[in-house]
C-alpha atoms as a PDB file:
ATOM      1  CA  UNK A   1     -95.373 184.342 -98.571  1.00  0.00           C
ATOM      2  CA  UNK A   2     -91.449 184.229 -98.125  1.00  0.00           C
ATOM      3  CA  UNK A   3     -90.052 181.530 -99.474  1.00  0.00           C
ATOM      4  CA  UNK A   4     -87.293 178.849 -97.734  1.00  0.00           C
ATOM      5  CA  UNK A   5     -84.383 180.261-100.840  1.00  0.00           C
ATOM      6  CA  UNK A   6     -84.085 181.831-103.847  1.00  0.00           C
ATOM      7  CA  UNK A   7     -82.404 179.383-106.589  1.00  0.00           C
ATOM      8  CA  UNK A   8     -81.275 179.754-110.410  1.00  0.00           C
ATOM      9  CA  UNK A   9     -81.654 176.610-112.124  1.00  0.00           C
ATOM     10  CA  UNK A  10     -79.277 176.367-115.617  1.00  0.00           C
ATOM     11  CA  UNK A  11     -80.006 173.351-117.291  1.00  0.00           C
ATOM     12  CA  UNK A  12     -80.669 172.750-121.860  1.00  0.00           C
ATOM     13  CA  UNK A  13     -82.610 169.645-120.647  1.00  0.00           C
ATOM     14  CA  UNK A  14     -85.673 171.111-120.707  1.00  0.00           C
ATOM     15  CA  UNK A  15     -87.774 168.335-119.428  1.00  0.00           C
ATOM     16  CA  UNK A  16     -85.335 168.036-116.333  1.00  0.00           C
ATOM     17  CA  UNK A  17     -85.313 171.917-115.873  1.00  0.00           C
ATOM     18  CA  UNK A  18     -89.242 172.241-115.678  1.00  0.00           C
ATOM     19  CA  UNK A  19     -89.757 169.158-113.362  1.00  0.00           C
ATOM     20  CA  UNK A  20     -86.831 170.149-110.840  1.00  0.00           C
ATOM     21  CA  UNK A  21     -88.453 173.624-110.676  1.00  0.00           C
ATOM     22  CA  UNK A  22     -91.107 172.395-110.082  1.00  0.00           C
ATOM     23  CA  UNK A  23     -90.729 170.097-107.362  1.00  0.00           C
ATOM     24  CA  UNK A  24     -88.241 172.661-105.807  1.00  0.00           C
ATOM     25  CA  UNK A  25     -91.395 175.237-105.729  1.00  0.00           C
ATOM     26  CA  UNK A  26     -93.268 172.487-104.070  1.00  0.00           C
ATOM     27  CA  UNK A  27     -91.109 172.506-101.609  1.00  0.00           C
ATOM     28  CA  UNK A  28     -90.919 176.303-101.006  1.00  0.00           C
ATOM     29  CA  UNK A  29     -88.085 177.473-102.876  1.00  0.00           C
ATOM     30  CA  UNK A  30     -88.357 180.705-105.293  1.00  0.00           C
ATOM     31  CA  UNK A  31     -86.533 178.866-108.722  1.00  0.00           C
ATOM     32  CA  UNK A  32     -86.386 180.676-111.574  1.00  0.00           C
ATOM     33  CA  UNK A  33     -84.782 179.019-115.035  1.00  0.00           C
ATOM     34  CA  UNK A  34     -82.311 179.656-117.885  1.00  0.00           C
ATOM     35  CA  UNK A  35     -81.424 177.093-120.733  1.00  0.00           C
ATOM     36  CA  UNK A  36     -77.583 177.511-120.617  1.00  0.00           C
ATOM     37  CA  UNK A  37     -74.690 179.861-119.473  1.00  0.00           C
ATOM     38  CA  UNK A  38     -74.860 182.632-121.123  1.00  0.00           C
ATOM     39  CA  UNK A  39     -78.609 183.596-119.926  1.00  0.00           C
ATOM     40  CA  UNK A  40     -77.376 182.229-116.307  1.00  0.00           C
ATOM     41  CA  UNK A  41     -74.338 184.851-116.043  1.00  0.00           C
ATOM     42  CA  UNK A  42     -76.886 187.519-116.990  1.00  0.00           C
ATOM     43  CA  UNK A  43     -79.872 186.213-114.471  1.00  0.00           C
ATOM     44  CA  UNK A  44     -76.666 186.219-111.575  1.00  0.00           C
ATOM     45  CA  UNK A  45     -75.842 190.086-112.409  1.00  0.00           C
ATOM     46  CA  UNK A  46     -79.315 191.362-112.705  1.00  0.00           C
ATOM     47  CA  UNK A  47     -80.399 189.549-109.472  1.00  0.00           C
ATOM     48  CA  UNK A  48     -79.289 187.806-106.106  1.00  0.00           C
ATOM     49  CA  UNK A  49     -79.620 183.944-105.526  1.00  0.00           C
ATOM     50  CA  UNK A  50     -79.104 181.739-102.901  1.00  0.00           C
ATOM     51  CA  UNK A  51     -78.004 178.849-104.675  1.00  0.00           C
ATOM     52  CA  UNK A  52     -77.560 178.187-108.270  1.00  0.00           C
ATOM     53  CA  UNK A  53     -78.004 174.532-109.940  1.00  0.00           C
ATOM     54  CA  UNK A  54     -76.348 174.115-112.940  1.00  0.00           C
ATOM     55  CA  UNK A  55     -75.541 171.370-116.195  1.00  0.00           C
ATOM     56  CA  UNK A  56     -72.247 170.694-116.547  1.00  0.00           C
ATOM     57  CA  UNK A  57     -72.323 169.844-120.405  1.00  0.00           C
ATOM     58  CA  UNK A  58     -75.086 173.017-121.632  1.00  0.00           C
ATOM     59  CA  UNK A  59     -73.969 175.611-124.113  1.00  0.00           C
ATOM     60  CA  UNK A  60     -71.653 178.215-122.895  1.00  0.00           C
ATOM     61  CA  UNK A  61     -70.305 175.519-119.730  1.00  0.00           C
ATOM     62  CA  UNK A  62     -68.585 172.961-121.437  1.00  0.00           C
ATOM     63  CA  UNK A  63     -65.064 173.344-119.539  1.00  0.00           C
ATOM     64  CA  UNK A  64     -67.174 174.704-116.279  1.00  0.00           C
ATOM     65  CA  UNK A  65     -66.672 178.497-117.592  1.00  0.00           C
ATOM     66  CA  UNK A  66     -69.702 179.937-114.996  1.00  0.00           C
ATOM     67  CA  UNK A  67     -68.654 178.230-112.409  1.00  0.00           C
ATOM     68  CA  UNK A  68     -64.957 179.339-112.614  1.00  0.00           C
ATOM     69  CA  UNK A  69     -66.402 183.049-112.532  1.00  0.00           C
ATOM     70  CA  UNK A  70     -69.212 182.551-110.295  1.00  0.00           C
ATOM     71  CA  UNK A  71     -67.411 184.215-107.400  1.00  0.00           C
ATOM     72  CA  UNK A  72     -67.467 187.394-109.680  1.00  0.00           C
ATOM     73  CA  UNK A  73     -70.880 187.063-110.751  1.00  0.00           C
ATOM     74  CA  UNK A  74     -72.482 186.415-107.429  1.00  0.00           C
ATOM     75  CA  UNK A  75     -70.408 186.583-104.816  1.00  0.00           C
ATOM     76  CA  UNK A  76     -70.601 183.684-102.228  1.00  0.00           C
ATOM     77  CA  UNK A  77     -73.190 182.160-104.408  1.00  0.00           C
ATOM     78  CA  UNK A  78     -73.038 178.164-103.931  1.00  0.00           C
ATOM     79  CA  UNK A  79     -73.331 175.959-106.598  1.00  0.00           C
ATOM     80  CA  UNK A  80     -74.483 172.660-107.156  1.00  0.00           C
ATOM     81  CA  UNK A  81     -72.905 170.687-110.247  1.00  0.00           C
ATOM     82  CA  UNK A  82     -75.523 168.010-112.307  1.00  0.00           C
ATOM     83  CA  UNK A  83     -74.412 165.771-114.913  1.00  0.00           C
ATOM     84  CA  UNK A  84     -75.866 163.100-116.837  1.00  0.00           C
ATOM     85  CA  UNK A  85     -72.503 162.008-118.811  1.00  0.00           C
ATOM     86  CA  UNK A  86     -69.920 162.112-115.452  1.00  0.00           C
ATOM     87  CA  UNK A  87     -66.501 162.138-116.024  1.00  0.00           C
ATOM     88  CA  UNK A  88     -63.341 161.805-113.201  1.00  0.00           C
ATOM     89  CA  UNK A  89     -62.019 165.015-114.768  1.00  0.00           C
ATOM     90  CA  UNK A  90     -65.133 167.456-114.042  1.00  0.00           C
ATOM     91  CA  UNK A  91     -65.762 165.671-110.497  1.00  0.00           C
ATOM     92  CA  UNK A  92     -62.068 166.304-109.917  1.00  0.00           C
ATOM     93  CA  UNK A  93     -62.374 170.097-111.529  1.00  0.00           C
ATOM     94  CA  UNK A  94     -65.763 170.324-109.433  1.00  0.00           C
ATOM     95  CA  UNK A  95     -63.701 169.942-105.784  1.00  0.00           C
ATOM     96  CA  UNK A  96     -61.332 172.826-106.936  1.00  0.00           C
ATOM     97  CA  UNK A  97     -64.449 175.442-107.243  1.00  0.00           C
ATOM     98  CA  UNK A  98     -66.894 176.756-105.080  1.00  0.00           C
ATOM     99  CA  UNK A  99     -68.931 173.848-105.837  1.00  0.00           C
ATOM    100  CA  UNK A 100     -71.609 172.150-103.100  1.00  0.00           C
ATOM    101  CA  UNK A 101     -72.600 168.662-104.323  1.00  0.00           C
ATOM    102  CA  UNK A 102     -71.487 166.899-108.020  1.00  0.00           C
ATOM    103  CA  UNK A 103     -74.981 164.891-108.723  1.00  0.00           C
ATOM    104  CA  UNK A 104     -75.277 162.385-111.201  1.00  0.00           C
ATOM    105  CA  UNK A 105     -78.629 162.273-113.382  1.00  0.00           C
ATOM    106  CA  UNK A 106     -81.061 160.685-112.873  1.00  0.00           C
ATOM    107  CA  UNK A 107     -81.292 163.057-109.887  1.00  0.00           C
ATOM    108  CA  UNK A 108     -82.363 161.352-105.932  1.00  0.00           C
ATOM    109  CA  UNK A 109     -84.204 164.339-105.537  1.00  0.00           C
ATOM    110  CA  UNK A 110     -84.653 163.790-102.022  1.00  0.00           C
ATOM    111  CA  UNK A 111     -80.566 163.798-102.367  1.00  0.00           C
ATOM    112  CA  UNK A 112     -81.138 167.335-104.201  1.00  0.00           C
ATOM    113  CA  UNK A 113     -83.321 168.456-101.180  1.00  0.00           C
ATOM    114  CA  UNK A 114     -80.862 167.842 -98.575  1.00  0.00           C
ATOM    115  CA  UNK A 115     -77.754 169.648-100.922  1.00  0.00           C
ATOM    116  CA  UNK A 116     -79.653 172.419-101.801  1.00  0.00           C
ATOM    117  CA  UNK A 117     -80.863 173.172 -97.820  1.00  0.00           C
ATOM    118  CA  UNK A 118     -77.233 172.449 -97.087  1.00  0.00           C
ATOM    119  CA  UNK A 119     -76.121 174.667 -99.818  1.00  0.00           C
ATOM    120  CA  UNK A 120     -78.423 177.701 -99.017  1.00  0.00           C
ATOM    121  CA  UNK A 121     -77.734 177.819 -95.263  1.00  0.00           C
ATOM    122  CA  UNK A 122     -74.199 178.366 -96.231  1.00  0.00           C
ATOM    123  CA  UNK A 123     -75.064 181.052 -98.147  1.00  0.00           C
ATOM    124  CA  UNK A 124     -77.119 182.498 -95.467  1.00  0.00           C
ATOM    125  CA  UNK A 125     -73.965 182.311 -93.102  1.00  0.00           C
ATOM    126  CA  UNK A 126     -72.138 184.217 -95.681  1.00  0.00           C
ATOM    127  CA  UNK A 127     -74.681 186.943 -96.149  1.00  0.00           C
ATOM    128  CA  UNK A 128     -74.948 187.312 -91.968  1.00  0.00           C
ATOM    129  CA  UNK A 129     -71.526 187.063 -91.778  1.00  0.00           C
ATOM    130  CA  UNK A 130     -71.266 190.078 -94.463  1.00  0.00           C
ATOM    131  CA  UNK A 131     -74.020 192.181 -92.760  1.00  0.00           C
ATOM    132  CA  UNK A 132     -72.357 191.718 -89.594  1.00  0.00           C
ATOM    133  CA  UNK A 133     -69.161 193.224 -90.613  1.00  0.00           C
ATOM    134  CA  UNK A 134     -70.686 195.865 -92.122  1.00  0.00           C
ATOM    135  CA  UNK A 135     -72.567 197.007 -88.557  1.00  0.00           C
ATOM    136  CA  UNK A 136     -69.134 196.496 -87.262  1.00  0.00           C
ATOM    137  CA  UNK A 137     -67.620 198.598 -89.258  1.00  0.00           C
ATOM    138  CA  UNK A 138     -70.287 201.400 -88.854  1.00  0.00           C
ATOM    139  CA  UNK A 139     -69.802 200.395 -84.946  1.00  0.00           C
ATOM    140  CA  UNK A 140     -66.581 201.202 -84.819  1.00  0.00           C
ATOM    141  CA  UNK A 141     -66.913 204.475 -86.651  1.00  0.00           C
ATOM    142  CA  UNK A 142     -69.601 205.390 -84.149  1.00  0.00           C
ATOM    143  CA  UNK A 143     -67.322 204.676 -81.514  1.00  0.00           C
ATOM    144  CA  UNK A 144     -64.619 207.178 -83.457  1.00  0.00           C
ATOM    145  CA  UNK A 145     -67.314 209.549 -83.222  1.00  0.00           C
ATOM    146  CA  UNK A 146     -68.458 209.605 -80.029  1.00  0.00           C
ATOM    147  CA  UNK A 147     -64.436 209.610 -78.931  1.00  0.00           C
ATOM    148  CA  UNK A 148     -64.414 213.097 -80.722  1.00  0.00           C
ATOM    149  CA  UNK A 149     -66.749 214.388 -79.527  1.00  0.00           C
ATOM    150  CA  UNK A 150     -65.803 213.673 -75.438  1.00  0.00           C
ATOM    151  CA  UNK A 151     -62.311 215.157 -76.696  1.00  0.00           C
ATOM    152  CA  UNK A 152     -64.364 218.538 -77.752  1.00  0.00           C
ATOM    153  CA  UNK A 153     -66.523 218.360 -74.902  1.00  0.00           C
ATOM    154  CA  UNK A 154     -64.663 217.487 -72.228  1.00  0.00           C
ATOM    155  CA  UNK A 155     -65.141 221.060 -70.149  1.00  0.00           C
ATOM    156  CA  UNK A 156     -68.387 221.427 -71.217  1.00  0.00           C
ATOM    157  CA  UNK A 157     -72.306 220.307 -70.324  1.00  0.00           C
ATOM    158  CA  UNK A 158     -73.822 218.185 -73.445  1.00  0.00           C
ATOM    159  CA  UNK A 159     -76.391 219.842 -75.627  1.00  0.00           C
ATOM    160  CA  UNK A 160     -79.599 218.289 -76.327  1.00  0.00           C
ATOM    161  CA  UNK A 161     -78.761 217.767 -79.760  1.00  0.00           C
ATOM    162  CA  UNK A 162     -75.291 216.241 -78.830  1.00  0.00           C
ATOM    163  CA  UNK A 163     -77.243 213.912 -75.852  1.00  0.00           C
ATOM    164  CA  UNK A 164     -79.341 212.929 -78.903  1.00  0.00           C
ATOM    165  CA  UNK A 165     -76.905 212.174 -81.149  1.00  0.00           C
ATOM    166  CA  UNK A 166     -75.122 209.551 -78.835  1.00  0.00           C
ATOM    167  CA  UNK A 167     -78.478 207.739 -77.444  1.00  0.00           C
ATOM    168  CA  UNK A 168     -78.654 206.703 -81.086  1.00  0.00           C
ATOM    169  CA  UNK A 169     -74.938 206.143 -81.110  1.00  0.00           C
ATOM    170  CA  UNK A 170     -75.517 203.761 -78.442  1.00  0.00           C
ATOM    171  CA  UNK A 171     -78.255 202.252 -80.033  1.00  0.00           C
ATOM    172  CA  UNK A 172     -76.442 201.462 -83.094  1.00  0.00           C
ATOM    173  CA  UNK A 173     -73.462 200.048 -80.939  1.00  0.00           C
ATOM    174  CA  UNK A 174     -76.011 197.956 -79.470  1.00  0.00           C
ATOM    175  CA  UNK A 175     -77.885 196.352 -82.254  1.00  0.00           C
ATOM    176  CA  UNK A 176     -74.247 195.900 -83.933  1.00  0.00           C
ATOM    177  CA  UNK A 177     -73.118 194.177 -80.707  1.00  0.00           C
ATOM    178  CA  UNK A 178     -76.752 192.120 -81.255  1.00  0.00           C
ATOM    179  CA  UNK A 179     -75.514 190.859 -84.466  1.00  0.00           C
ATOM    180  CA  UNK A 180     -72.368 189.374 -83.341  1.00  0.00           C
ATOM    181  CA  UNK A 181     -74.224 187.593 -80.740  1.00  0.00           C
ATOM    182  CA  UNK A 182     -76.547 186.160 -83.474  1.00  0.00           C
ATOM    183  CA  UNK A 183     -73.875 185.212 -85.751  1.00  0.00           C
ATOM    184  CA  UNK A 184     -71.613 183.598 -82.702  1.00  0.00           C
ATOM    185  CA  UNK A 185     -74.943 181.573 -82.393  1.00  0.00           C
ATOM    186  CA  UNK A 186     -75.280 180.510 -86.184  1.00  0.00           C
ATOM    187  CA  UNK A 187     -71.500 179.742 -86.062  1.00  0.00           C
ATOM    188  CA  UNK A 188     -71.394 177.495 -83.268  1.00  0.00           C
ATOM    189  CA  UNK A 189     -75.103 176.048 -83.815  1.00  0.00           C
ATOM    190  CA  UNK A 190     -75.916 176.735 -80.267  1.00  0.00           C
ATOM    191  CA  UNK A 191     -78.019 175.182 -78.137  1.00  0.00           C
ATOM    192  CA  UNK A 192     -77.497 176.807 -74.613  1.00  0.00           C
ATOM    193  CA  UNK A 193     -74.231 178.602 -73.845  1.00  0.00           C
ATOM    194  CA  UNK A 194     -70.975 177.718 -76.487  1.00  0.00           C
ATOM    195  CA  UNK A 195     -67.615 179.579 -76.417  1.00  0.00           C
ATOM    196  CA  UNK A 196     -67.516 182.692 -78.671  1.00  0.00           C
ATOM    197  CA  UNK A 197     -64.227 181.991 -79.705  1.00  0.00           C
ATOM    198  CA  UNK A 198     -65.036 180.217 -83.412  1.00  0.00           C
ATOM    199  CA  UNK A 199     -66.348 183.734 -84.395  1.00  0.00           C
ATOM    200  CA  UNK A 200     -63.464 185.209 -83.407  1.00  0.00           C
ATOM    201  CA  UNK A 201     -61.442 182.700 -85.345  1.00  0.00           C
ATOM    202  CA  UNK A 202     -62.814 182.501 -88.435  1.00  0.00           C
ATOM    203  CA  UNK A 203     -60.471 183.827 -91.073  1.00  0.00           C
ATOM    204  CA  UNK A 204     -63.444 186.158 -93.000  1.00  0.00           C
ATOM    205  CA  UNK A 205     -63.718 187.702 -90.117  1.00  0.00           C
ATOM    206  CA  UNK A 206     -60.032 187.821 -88.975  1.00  0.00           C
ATOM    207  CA  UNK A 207     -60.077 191.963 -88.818  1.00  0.00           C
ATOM    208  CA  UNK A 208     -62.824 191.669 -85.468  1.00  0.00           C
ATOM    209  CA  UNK A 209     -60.643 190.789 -82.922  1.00  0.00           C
ATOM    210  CA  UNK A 210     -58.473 194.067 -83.293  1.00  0.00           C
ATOM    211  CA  UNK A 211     -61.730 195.909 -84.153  1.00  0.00           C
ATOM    212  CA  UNK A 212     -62.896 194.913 -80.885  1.00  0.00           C
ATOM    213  CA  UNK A 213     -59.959 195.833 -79.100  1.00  0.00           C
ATOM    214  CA  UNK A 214     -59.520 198.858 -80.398  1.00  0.00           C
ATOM    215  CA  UNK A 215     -63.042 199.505 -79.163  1.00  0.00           C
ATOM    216  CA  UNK A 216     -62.198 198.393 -75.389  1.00  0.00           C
ATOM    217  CA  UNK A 217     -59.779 200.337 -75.330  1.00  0.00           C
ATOM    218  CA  UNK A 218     -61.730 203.757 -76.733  1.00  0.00           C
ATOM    219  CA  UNK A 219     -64.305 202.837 -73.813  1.00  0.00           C
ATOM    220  CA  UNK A 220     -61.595 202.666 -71.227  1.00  0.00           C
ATOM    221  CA  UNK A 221     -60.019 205.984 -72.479  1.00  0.00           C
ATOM    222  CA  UNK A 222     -63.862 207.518 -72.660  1.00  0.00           C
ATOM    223  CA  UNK A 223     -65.356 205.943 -69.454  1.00  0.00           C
ATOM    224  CA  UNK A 224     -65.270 209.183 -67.438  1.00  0.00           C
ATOM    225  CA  UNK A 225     -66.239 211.247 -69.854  1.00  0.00           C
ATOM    226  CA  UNK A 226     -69.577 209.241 -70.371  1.00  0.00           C
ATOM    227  CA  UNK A 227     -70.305 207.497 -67.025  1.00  0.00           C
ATOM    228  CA  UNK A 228     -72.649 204.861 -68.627  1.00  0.00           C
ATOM    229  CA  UNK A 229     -73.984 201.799 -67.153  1.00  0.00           C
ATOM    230  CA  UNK A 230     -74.706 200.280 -70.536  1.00  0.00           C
ATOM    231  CA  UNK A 231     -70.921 201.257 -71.772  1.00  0.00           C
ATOM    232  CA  UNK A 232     -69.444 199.433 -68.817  1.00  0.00           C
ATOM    233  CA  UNK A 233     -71.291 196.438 -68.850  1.00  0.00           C
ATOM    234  CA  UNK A 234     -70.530 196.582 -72.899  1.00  0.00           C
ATOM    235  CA  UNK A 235     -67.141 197.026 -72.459  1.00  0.00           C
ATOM    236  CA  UNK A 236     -67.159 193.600 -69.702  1.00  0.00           C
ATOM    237  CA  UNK A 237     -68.474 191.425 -72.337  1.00  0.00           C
ATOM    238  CA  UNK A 238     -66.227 192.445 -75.363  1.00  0.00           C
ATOM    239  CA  UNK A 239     -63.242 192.214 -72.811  1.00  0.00           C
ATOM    240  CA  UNK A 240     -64.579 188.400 -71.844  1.00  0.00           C
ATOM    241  CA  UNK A 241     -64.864 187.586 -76.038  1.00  0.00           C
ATOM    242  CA  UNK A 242     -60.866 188.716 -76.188  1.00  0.00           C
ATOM    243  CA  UNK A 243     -60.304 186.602 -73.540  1.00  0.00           C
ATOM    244  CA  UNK A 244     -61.977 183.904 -74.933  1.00  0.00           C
ATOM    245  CA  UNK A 245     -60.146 184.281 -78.144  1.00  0.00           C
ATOM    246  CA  UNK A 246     -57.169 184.463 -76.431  1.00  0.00           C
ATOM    247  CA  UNK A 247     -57.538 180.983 -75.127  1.00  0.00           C
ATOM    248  CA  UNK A 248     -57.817 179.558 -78.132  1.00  0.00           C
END
């Protein structure tokens, strides 16, 4: 049965780490659990978490050590900070890391609930918003690819192989093409039809716009050559997304 997020919960308490765990499990979450810093670094480089909860005060953390090299550990990991002896200089340290929520024990674990599902849908974003680059990329080295070979072609009848080759091209420009949608979705929390433009100008993702550009303008140069229906009306809507960008 999949399970709502993956957590890592580091905490020498042991009576708070088992009953967190446990409630979190409840709940749906996959939490697995390491007594202090040292064992959390090594659970983070063996294996991939959504979220990791953490004490601010166990061995190995006292000056917040895994959280200033969580980003290296597991990156785009969130973290949520707990505490039972607070102090204005780790809640002030806290807001200068990649830190979620700064809880104060006893823990409102209905307060937990609501961080950590706030927490772990940021880390979703981030691993969409990675995957999606990555199809980009690929896209627009498809795109390359299928440029080359309408240059080598261009006085001569397709082979079945070649006619092959760029039906799955196309299908892999497609499902890339798929993912921005998705993401532009996520992004903008839609609900019917939002402007596509806070994809577009989100600064992870600031290399897109000339990605997509550059791939407007290889199906302008490549239009004849091919003479799809699919390519045109692909070409439309990354034209209207430029647009859109541009307004902004």
């Amino acid at each position: 049965m999949p399970t709502l997020g993956k957590i890592l919960l580091a905490d020498d308490e042991q009576i708070f780490r088992d009953s967190t765990a446990e409630l979190l499990r409840r709940e749906g979450y996959h939490c697995d659990c390491v007594p202090d810093a040292h064992a959390a670094a090594e659970k983070l480089t063996k294996e991939s978490y959504d979220l990791l909860i953490a004490d601010i005060k166990m061995p190995g953390n006292p000056d917040l050590e895994l959280i200033k090299k969580l980003s290296e550990l597991a990156k785009g990991t969130p973290a949520i900070l707990v505490t039972a002896f607070p102090t204005q200089s780790s809640a002030i340290e806290s807001v200068r890391l990649p830190v979620s929520a700064y809880m104060v024990k006893p823990i409102d674990f209905e307060e937990l609930k609501n961080n950590v599902e706030a927490a772990i849908r940021k880390k979703q974003l981030f691993n969409t918003v990675l995957n999606t680059r990555t199809r980009l990329e690929q896209w627009h080295s498809d795109i390359e690819q299928m440029e080359k070979f309408s240059r080598e072609n261009e006085d001569k009848e397709f082979t079945a192989s070649v006619k092959n080759f760029l039906d799955l091209t196309l299908c892999n420009i497609s499902a890339a093409f798929s993912d921005v949608k998705n993401l532009t979705a996520i992004l903008t929390d839609e609900t019917s039809t939002p402007p596509i433009c806070n994809l577009m100008s989100c600064p992870k993702l600031s290399k897109m716009s000339d990605g997509i550009l550059e791939t407007v303008r290889t199906l302008e140069k490549t239009k004849s050559s091919f003479k799809s229906k699919e390519l045109g009306l692909l070409r439309e809507k990354l034209e209207e997304i430029l647009r859109k960008n541009k307004k902004v």
